[in-house]
N, C-alpha and C. Protein backbone atom coordinates (compact mmCIF):
# COMPACT_ATOMS: atom_id res chain seq x y z
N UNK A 1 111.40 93.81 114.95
CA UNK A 1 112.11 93.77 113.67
C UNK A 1 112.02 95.11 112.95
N UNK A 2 110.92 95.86 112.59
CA UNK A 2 110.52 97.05 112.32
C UNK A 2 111.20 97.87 112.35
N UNK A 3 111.47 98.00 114.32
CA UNK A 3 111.76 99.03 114.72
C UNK A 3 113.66 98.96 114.65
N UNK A 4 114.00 97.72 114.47
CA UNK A 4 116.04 97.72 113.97
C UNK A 4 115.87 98.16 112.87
N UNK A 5 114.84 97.62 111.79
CA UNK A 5 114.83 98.35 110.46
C UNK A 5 115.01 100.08 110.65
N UNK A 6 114.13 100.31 111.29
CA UNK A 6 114.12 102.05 111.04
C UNK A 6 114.86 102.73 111.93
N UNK A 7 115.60 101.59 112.41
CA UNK A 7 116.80 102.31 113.48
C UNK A 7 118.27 102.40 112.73
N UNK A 8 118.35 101.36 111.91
CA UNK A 8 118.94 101.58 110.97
C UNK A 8 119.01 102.45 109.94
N UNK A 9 118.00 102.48 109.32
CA UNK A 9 117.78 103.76 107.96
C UNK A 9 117.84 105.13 108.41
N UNK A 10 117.65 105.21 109.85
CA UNK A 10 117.71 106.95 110.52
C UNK A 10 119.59 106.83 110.30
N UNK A 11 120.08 106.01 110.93
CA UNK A 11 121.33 106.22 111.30
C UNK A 11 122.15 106.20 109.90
N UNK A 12 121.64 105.63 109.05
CA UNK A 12 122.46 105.66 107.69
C UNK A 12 121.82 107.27 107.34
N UNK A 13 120.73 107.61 107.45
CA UNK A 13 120.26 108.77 106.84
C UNK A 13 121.41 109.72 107.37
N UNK A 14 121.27 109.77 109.19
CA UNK A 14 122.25 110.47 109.69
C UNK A 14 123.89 111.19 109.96
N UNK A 15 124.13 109.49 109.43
CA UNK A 15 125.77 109.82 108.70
C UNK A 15 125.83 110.11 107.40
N UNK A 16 124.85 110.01 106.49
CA UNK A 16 124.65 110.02 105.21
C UNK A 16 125.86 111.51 104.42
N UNK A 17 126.26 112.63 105.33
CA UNK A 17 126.45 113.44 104.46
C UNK A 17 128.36 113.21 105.32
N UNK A 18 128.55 111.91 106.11
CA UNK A 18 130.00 111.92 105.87
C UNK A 18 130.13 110.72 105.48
N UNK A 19 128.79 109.81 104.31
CA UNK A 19 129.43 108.91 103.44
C UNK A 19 130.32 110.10 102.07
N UNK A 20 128.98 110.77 101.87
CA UNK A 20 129.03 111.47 100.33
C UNK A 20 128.29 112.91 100.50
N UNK A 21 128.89 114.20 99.92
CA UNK A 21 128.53 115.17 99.74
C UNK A 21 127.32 115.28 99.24
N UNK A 22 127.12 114.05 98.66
CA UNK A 22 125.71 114.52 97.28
C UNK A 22 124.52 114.50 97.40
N UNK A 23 123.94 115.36 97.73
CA UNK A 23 122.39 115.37 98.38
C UNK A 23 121.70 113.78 97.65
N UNK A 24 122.36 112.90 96.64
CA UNK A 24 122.00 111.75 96.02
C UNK A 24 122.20 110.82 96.99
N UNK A 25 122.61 110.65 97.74
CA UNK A 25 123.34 109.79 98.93
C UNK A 25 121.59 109.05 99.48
N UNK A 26 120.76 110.11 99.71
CA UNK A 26 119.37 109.69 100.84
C UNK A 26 119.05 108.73 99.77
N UNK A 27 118.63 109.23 98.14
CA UNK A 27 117.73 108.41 97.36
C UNK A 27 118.32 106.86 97.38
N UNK A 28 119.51 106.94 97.32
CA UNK A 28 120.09 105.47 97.02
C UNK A 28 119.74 104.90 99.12
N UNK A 29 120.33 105.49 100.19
CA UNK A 29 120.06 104.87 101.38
C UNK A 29 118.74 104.10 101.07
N UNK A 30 117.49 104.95 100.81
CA UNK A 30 115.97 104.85 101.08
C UNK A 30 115.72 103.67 99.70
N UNK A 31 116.41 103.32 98.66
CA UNK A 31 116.25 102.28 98.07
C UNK A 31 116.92 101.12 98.07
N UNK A 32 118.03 101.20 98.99
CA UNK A 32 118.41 99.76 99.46
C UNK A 32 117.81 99.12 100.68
N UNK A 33 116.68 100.17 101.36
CA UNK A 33 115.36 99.46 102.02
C UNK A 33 114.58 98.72 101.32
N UNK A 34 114.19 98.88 99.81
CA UNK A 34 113.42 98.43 99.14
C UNK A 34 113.47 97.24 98.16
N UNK A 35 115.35 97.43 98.23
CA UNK A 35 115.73 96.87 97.66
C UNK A 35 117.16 96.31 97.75
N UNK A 36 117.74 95.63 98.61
CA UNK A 36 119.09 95.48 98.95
C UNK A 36 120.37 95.07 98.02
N UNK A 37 119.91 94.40 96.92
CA UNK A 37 120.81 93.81 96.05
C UNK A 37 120.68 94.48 95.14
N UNK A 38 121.56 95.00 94.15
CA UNK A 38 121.47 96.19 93.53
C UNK A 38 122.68 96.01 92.01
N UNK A 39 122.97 96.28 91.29
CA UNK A 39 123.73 96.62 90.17
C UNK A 39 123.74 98.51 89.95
N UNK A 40 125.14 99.01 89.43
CA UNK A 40 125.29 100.25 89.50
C UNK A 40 124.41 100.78 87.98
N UNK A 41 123.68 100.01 87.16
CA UNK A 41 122.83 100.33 86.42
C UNK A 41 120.96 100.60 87.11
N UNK A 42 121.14 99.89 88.31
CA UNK A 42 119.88 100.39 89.24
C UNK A 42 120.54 101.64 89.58
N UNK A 43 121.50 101.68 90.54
CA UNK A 43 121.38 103.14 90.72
C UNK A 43 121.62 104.03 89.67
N UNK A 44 121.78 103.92 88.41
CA UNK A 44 121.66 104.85 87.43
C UNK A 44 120.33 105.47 87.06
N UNK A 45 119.77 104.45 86.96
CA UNK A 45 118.36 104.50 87.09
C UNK A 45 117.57 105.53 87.89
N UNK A 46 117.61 104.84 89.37
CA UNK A 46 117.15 105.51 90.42
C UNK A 46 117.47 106.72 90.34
N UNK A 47 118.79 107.64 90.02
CA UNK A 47 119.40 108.75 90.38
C UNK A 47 119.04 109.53 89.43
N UNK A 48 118.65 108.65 88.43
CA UNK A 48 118.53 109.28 86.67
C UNK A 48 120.24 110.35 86.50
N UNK A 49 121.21 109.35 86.61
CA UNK A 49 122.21 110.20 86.65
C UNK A 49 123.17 109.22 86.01
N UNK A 50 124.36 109.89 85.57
CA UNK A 50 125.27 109.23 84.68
C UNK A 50 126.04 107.85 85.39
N UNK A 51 126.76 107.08 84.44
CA UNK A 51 127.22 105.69 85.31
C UNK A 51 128.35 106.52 86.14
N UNK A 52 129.22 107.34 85.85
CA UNK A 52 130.45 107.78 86.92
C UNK A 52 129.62 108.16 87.65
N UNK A 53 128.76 109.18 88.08
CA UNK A 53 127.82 109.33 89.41
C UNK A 53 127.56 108.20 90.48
N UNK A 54 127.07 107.52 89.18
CA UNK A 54 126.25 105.68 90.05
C UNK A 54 127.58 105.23 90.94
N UNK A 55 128.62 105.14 90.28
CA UNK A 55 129.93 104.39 90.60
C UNK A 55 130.62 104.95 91.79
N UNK A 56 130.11 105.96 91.74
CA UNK A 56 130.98 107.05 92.91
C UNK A 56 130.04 106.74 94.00
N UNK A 57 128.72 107.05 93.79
CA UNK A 57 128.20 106.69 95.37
C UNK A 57 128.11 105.34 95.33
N UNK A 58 128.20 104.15 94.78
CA UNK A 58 128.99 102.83 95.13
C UNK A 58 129.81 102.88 95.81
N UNK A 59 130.87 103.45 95.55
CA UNK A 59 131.98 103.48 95.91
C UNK A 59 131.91 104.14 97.57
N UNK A 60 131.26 104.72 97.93
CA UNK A 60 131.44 105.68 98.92
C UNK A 60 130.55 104.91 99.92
N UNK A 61 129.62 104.21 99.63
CA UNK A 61 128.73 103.35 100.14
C UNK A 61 130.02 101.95 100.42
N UNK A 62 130.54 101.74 99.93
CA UNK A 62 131.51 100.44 99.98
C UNK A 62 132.80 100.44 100.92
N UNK A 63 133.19 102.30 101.04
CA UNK A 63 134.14 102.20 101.71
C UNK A 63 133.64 102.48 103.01
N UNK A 64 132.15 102.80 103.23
CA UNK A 64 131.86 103.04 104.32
C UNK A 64 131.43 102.18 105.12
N UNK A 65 131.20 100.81 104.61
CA UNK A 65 130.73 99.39 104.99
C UNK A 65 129.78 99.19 104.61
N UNK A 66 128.76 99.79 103.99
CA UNK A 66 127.39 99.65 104.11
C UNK A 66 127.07 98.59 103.29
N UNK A 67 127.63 98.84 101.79
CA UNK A 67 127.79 97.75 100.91
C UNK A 67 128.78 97.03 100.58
N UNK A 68 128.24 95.87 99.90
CA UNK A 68 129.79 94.96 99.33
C UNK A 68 130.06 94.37 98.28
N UNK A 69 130.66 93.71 97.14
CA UNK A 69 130.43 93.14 96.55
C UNK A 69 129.74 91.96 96.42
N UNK A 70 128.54 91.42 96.20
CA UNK A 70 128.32 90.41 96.39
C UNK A 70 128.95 89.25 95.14
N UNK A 71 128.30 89.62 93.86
CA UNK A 71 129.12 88.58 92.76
C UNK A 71 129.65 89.24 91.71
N UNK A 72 130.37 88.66 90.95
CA UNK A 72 130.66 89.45 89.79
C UNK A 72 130.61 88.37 88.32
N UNK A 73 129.82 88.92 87.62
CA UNK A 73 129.70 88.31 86.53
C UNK A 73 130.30 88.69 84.93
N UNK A 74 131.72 88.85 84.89
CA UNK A 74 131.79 89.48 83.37
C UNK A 74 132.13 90.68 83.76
N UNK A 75 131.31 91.89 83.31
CA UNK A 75 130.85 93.61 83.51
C UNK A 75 130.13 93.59 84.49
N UNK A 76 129.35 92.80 84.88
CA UNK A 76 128.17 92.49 85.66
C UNK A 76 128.35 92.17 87.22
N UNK A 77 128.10 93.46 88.47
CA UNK A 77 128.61 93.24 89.23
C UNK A 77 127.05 93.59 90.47
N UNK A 78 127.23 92.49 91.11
CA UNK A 78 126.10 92.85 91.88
C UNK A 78 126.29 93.15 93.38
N UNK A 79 125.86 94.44 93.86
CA UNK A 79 126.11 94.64 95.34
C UNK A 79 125.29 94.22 96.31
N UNK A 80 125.25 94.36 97.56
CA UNK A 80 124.72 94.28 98.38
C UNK A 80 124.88 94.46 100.04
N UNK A 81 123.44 95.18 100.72
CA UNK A 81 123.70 95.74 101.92
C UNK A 81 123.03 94.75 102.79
N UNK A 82 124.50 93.95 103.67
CA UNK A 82 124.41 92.72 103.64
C UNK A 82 123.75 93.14 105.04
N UNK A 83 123.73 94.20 106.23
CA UNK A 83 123.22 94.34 107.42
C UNK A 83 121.40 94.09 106.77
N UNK A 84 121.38 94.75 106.08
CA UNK A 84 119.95 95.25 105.73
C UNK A 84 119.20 93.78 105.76
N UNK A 85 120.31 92.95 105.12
CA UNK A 85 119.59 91.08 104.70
C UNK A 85 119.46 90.80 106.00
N UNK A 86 120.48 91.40 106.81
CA UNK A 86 120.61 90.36 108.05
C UNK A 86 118.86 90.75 109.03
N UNK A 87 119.44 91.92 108.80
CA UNK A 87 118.07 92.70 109.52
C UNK A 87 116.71 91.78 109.30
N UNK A 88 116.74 91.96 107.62
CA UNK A 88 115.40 91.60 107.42
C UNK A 88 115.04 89.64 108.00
N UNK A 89 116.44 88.75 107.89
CA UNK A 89 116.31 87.73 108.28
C UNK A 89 116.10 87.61 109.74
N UNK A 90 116.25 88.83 110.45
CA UNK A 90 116.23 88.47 111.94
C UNK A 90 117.59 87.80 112.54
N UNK A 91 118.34 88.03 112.15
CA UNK A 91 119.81 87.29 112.30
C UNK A 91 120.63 88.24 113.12
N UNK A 92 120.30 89.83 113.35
CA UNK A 92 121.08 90.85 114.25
C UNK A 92 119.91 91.23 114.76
């Protein structure tokens, strides 16, 4: 299990700079290990960077498959890197 985990996070690390230019790209990969379900006010957080920043590497993360929408509540939209769940359930 471990070892799909970190076979995964190399390979996202690895394509990482033809999701997004932004050397910000690793911090958000290396915290949807920690954390898979996410709101673009976590990655504001994490990045300590403005919400259009947050939104953009959402966005770039979303068109690349990695993430997806999971629900939406209102303003309130929660993502998630649904391989990462699968991973951790043992399901791939």
């Amino acid at each position: 299990l471990l070892k799909k985990i970190d076979s995964y996070k190399k390979e996202l690390h690895d394509k990482a700079q033809l999701i997004s230019k932004s050397p910000n790209i690793h911090l958000v990969i290396d915290s949807l290990f920690k954390q898979p379900f996410f709101t673009i006010n976590d990655i504001k957080i994490i990045l300590k960077s403005s919400q259009p920043t947050a939104w953009k590497l959402t966005n770039k993360l979303i068109e690349a498959g990695v993430v997806e929408n999971f629900s939406s509540q209102g303003k309130l939209k929660v993502y998630l890197a649904k391989k990462i769940i699968l991973l951790l359930e043992g399901k791939i």
